[in-house]
Protein backbone atom coordinates (compact mmCIF):
# COMPACT_ATOMS: atom_id res chain seq x y z
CA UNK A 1 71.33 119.28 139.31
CA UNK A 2 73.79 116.95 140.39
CA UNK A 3 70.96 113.83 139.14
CA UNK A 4 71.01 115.74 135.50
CA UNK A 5 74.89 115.91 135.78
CA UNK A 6 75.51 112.19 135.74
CA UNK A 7 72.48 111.62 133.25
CA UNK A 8 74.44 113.46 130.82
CA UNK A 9 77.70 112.05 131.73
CA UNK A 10 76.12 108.82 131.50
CA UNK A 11 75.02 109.15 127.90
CA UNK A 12 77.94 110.44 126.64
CA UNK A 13 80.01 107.59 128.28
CA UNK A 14 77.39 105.39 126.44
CA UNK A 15 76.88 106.82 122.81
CA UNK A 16 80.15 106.38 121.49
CA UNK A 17 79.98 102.20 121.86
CA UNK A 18 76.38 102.71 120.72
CA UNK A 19 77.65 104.48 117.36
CA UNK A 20 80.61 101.60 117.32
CA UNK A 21 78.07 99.20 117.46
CA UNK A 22 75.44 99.89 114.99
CA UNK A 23 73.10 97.47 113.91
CA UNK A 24 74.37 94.44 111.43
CA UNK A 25 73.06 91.00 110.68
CA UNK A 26 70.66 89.96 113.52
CA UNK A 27 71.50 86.58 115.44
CA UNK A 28 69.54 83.65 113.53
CA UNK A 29 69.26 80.28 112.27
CA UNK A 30 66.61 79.25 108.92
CA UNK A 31 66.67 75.27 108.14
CA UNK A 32 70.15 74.35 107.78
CA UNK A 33 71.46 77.84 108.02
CA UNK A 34 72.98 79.60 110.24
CA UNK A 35 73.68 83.19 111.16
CA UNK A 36 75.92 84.16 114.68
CA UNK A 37 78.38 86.50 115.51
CA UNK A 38 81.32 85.59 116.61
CA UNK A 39 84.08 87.99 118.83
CA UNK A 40 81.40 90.57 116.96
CA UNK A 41 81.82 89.00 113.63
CA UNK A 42 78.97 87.91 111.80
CA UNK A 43 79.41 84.17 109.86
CA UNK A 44 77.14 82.76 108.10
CA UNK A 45 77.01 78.95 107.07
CA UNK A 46 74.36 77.40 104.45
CA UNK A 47 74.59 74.20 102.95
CA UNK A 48 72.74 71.69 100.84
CA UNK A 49 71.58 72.08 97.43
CA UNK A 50 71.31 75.33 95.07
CA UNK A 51 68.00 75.92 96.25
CA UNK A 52 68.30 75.16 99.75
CA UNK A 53 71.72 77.21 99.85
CA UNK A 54 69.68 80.45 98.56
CA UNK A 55 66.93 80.21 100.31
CA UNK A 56 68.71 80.38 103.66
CA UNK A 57 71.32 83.06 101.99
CA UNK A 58 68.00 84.82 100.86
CA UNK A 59 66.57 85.12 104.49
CA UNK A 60 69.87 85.36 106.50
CA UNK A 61 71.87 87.92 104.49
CA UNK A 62 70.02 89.58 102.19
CA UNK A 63 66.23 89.88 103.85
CA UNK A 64 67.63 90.52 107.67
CA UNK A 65 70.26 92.64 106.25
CA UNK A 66 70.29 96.34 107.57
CA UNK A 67 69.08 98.63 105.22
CA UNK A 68 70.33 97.13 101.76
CA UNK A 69 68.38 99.79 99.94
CA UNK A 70 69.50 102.92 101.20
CA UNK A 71 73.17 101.06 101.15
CA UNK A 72 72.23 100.30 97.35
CA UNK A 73 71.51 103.48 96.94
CA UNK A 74 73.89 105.17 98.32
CA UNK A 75 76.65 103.14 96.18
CA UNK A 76 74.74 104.16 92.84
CA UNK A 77 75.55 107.66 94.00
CA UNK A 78 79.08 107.35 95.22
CA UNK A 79 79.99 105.70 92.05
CA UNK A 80 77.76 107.70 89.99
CA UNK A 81 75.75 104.91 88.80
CA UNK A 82 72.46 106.12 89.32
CA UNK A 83 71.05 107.33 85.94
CA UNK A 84 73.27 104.12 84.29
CA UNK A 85 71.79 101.64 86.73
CA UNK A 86 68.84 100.27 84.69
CA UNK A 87 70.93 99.96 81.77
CA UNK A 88 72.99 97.85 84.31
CA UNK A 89 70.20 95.81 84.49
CA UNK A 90 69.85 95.45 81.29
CA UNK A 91 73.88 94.04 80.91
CA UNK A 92 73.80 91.89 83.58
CA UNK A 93 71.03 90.13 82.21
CA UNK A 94 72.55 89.66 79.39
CA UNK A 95 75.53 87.88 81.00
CA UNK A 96 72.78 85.70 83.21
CA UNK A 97 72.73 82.91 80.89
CA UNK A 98 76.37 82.64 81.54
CA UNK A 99 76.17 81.59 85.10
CA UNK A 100 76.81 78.53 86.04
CA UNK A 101 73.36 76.96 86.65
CA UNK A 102 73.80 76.10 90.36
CA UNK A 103 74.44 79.67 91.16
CA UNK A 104 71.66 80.97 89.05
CA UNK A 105 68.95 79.10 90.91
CA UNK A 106 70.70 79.74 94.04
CA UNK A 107 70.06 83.53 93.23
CA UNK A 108 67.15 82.73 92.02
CA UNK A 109 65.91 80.84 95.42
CA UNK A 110 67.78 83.68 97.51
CA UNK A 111 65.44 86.41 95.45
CA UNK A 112 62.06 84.61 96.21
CA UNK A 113 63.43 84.12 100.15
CA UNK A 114 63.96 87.58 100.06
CA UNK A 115 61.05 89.32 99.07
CA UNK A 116 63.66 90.76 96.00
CA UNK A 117 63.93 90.84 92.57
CA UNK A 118 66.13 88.87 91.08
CA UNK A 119 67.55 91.99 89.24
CA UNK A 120 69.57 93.21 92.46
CA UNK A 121 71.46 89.64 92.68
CA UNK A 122 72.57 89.55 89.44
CA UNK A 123 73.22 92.86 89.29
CA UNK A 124 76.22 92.63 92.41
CA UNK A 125 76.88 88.96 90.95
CA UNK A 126 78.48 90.95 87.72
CA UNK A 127 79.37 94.32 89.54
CA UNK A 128 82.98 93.58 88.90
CA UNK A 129 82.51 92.70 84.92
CA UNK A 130 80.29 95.55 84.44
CA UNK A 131 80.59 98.77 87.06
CA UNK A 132 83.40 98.05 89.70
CA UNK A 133 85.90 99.92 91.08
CA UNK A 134 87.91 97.69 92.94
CA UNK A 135 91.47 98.40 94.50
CA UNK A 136 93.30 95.82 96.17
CA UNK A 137 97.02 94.28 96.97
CA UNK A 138 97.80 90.68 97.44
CA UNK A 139 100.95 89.26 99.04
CA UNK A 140 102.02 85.55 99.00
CA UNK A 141 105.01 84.49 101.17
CA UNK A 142 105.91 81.33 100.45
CA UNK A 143 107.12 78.47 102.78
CA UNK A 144 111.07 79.41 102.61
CA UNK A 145 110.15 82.74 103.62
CA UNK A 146 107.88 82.41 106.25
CA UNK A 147 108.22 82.60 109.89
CA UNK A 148 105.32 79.79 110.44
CA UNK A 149 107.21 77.70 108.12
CA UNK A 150 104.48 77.49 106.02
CA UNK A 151 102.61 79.93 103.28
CA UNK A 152 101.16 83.20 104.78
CA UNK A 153 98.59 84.99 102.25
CA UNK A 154 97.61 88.58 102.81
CA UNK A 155 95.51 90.93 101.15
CA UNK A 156 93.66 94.25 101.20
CA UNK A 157 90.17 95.04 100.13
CA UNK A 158 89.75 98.33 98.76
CA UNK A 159 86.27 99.75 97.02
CA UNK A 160 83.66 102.28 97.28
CA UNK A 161 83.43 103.05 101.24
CA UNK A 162 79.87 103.76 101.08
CA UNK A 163 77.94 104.28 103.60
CA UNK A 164 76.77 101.22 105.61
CA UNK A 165 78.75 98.90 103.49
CA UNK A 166 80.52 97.96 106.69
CA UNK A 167 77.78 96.65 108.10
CA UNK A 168 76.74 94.74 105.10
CA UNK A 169 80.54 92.84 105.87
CA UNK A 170 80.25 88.87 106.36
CA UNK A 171 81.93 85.40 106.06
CA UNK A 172 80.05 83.05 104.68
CA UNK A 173 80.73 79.54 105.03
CA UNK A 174 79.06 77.82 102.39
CA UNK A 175 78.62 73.60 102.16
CA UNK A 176 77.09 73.25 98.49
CA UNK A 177 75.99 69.25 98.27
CA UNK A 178 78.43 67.32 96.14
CA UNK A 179 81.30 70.48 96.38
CA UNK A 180 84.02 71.86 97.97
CA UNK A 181 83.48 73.29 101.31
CA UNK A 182 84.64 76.92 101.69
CA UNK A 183 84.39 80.26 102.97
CA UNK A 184 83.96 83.62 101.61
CA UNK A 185 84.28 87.60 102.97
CA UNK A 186 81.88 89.34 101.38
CA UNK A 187 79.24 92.25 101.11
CA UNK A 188 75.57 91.15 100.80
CA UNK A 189 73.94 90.37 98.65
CA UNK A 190 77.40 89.43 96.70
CA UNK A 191 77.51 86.07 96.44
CA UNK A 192 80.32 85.06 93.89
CA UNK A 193 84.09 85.39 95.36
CA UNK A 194 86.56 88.28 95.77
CA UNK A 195 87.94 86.47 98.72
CA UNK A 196 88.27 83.41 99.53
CA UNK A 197 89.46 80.15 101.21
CA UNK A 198 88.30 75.78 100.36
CA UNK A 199 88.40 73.18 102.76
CA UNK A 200 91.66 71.88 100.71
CA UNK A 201 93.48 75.35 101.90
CA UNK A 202 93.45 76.86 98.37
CA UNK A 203 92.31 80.59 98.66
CA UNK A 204 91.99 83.29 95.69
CA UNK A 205 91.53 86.90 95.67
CA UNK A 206 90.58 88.88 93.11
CA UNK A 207 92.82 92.41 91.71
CA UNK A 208 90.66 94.56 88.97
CA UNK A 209 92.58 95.44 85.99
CA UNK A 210 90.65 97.61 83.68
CA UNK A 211 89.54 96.00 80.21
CA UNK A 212 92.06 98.84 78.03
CA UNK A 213 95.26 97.82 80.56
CA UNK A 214 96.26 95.07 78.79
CA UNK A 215 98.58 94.32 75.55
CA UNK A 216 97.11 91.53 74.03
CA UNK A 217 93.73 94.31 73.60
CA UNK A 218 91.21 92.01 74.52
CA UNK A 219 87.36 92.78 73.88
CA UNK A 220 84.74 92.23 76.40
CA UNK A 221 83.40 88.64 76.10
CA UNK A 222 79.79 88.81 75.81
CA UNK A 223 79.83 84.38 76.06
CA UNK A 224 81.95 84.53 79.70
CA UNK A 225 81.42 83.29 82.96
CA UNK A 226 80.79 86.24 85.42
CA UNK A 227 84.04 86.86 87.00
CA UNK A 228 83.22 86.56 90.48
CA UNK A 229 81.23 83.29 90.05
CA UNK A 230 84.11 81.68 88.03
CA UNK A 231 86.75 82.46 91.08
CA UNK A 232 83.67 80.77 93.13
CA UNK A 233 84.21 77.54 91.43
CA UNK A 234 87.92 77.62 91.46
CA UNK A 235 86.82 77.53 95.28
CA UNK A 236 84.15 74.73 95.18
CA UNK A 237 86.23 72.67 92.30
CA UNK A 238 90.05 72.91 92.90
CA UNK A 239 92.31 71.79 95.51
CA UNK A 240 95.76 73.46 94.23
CA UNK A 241 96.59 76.27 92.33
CA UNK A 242 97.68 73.89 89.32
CA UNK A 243 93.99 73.02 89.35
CA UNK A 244 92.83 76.39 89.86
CA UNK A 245 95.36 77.45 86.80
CA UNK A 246 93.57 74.74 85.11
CA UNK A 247 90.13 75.76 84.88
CA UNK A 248 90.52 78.94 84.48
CA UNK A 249 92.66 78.39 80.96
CA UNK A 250 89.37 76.10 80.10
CA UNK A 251 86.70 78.54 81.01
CA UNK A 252 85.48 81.53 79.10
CA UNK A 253 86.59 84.44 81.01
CA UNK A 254 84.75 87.82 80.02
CA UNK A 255 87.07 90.45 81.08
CA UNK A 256 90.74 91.47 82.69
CA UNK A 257 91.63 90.56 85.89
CA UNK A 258 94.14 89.22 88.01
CA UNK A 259 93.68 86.05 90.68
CA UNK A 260 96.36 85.95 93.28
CA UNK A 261 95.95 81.91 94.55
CA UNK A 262 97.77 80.36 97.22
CA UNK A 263 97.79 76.51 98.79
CA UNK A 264 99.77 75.06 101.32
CA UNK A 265 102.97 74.80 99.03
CA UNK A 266 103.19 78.16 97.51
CA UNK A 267 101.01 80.54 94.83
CA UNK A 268 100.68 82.63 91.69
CA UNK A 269 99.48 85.59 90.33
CA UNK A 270 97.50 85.13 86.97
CA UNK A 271 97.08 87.47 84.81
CA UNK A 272 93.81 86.85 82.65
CA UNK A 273 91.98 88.33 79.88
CA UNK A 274 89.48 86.84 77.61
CA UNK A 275 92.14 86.03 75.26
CA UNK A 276 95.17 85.14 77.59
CA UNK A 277 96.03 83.83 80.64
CA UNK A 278 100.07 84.30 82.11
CA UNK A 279 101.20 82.61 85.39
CA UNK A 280 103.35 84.68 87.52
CA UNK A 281 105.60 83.04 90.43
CA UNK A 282 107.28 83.89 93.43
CA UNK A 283 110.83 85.90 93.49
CA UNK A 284 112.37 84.57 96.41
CA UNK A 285 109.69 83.34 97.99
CA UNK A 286 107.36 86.34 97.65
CA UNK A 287 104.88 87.13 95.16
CA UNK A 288 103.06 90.37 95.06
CA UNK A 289 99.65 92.20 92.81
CA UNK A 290 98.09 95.48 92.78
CA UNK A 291 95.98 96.86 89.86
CA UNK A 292 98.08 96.08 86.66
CA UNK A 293 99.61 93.27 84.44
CA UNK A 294 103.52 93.22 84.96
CA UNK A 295 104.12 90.10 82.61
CA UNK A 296 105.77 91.05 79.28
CA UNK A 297 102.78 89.41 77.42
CA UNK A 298 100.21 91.86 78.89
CA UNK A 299 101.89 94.48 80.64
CA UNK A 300 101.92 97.96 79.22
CA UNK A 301 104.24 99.74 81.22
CA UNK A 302 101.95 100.90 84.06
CA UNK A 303 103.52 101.47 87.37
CA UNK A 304 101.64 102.35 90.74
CA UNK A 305 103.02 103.71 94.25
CA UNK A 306 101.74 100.65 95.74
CA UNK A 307 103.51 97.37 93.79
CA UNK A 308 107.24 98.85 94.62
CA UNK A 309 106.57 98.67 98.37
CA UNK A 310 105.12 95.22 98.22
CA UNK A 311 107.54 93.94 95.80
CA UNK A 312 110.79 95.65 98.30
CA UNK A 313 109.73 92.24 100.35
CA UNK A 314 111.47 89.94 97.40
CA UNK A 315 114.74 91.95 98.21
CA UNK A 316 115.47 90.83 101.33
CA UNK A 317 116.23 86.94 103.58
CA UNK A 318 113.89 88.24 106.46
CA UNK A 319 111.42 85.70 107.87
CA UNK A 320 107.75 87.53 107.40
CA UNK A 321 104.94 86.37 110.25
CA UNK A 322 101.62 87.19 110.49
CA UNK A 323 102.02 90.72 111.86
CA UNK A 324 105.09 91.40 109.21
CA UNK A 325 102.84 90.87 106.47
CA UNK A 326 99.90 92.69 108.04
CA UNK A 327 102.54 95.57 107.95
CA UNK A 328 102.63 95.38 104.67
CA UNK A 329 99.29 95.63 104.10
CA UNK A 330 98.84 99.11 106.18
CA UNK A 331 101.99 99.97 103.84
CA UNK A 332 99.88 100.20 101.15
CA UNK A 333 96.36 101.04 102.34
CA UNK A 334 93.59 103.06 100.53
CA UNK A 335 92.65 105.19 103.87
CA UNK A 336 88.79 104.50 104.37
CA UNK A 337 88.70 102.49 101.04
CA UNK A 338 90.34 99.83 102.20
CA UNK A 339 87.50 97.75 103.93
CA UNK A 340 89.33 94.34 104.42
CA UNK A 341 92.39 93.59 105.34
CA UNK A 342 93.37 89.77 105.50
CA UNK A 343 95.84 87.10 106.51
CA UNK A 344 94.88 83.43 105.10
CA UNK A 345 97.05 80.40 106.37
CA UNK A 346 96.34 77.44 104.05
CA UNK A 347 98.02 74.95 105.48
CA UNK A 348 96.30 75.47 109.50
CA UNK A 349 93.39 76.47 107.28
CA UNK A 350 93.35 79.93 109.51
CA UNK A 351 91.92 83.44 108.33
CA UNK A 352 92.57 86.38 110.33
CA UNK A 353 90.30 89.79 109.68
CA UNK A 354 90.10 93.24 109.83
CA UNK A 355 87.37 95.56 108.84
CA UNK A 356 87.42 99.16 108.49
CA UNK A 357 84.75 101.22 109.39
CA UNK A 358 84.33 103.24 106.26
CA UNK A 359 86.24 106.28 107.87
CA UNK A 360 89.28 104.26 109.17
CA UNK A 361 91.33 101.93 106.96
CA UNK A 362 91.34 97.72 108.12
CA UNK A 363 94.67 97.94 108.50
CA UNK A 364 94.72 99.89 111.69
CA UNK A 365 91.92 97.69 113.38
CA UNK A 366 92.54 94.45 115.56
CA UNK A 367 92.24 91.07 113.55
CA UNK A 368 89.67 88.48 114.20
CA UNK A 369 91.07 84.96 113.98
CA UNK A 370 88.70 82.09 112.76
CA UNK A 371 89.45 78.64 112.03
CA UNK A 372 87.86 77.88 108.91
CA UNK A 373 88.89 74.53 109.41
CA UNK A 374 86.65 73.61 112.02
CA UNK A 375 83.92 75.81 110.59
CA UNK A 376 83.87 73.52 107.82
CA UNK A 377 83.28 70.78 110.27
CA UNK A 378 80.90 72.66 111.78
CA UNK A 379 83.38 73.19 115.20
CA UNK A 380 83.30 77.06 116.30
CA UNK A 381 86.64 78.45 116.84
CA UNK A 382 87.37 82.22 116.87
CA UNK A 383 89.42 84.63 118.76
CA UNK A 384 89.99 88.35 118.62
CA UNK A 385 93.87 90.14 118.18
């Protein structure tokens, strides 16, 4: 009896951490890629050309990943996608042509080293343009501001919580030959940006503003550059946000959206449509997005709970720090939709992470510090909050 008692005690000691632990991206390496986990983490890192690049994206992330069809799945139903999914398809096919040609043999490559169709990588390659559902706040302190001294970027993650999707969670450090260094968080098999930070310290983010929430009443761009893979090559091309502001005024865009950017000096929020493209700064030092256009060239008057508490941070002298601005963040969380929560540090070239569990928010979970610097010199350095 007493044998049977501690069996039993012994498994239920033991199947919580099993449940906290369930199965992600396995250990592994594939030619010049790399997959580990770091303080539980998993990073990735592929480099060399397009090809190269997918293939080890292909094997690492996408065929070793746990379950990406019941995950796919189970999005199409949460977002009630499924009976619109081929037509989907169909759309983001259509839009295909419009990638830039590095990133379509990349997905191309990644398909092939997958055992996929090519069909389910463009298909999350244009989620946002065509289907998504993203959340999100951004906040930029700038130097003046900051208790570091230097500029502090935060910002929350919120979409679908689907099941699994937190295990789907990675940064990917990717070395494309004759680019930019840098490193993204994303969701397999996504591989354009919604966050992101270069070896030059610049890091974007990415805020969804529906097509209809804008004043200049833009129409979908049928000749644009998938949104997600034009903020990649702000990442792989620019060094500042002037450059970043640059290329996206050159490029055509084929919906709304905003890009929160940040370097080492200071940021913007810009406000973009096919059509238009306003710059927003800092007030006093602090510059803050949610889910609409407040410019007077594109807003329409739309207020949410969330911008007011962010924006209460331009009213005040107080030096913000790391934790300060991670405050902020819970502040304004989406509950178990919020599935990131960030701090980038361009200058130290620093990114600290949380990741919610699909129940929990981000916010309320310990960060994991990595210095993307050395990744991107291929030195490890990590440590958990």
């Amino acid at each position: 009896m007493l044998r049977r008692f501690l069996v039993l005690a012994l498994v239920l000691a033991v199947a919580p951490a099993a449940l906290a632990q369930a199965p992600t991206f396995p250990e592994a390496t594939h030619k010049s890629g790399k997959l580990a986990h770091v303080a539980g983490l998993p990073v990735l890192t592929v480099q060399g050309t397009p090809e190269e690049i997918g293939e080890q994206f292909g094997v690492l992330a996408i065929k070793n990943a746990p379950g990406i069809d019941a995950l796919l799945a189970q999005f199409l139903k949460d977002t009630k996608q499924e009976e619109a999914f081929e037509g989907i398809k169909v759309l983001s096919k259509q839009l295909k042509k419009n990638l830039p040609k590095d990133h379509l043999a990349e997905m191309d490559a990644a398909a092939k080293a997958a055992g996929r169709e090519p069909d389910l990588l463009y298909f999350a390659n244009t989620v946002y343009d065509l289907s998504s559902g993203m959340g999100c706040s951004t906040v930029i302190v700038e130097p003046g501001r900051s208790a570091t001294g230097n500029t502090i970027f935060a910002r929350n993650f919120d979409w679908m919580n689907s099941k699994g999707i937190d295990r789907h969670t990675l940064v990917v450090v990717w070395k494309p030959k004759g680019k930019k260094a840098f490193a993204t968080i994303t969701i397999s098999p996504l591989s354009g940006c919604v966050s992101g930070m270069n070896e030059d310290g610049l890091a974007v983010t990415i805020n969804e503003i529906h097509l209809k929430q804008s004043k200049d009443k833009p129409s979908f761009n049928w000749k644009g550059t998938p949104t997600l893979s034009l903020f990649r090559r702000v990442l792989e091309e620019c060094a500042t946000v002037a450059e970043a502001e640059a290329l996206l005024r050159k490029a055509e865009r084929t919906s709304t959206s905003c890009m929160t950017a940040c370097d080492a000096k200071g940021g913007a929020v810009f406000e973009i449509t096919p059509k238009t493209i306003v710059a927003r700064k800092a007030k006093n030092d602090v510059c803050c997005c949610t889910n609409h256009f407040c410019t007077d060239e594109l807003g329409i008057g739309q207020k949410c709970d969330r911008l007011p508490k962010l924006e209460a941070l331009q009213g005040t002298e107080e030096k913000l720090g790391i934790e300060d601005v991670f405050q902020s963040l819970h502040a304004v969380n989406a509950g178990k939709f919020t599935l990131q929560a960030m701090v980038f540090e361009p200058k130290a070239r620093m990114l600290h992470l949380k990741l919610g569990d699909t129940v929990k928010s981000a916010t309320v979970m310990k960060a994991t510090t990595l210095d993307l610097g050395k990744l991107f010199k291929d030195e490890q350095s990590t440590k958990a909050q």
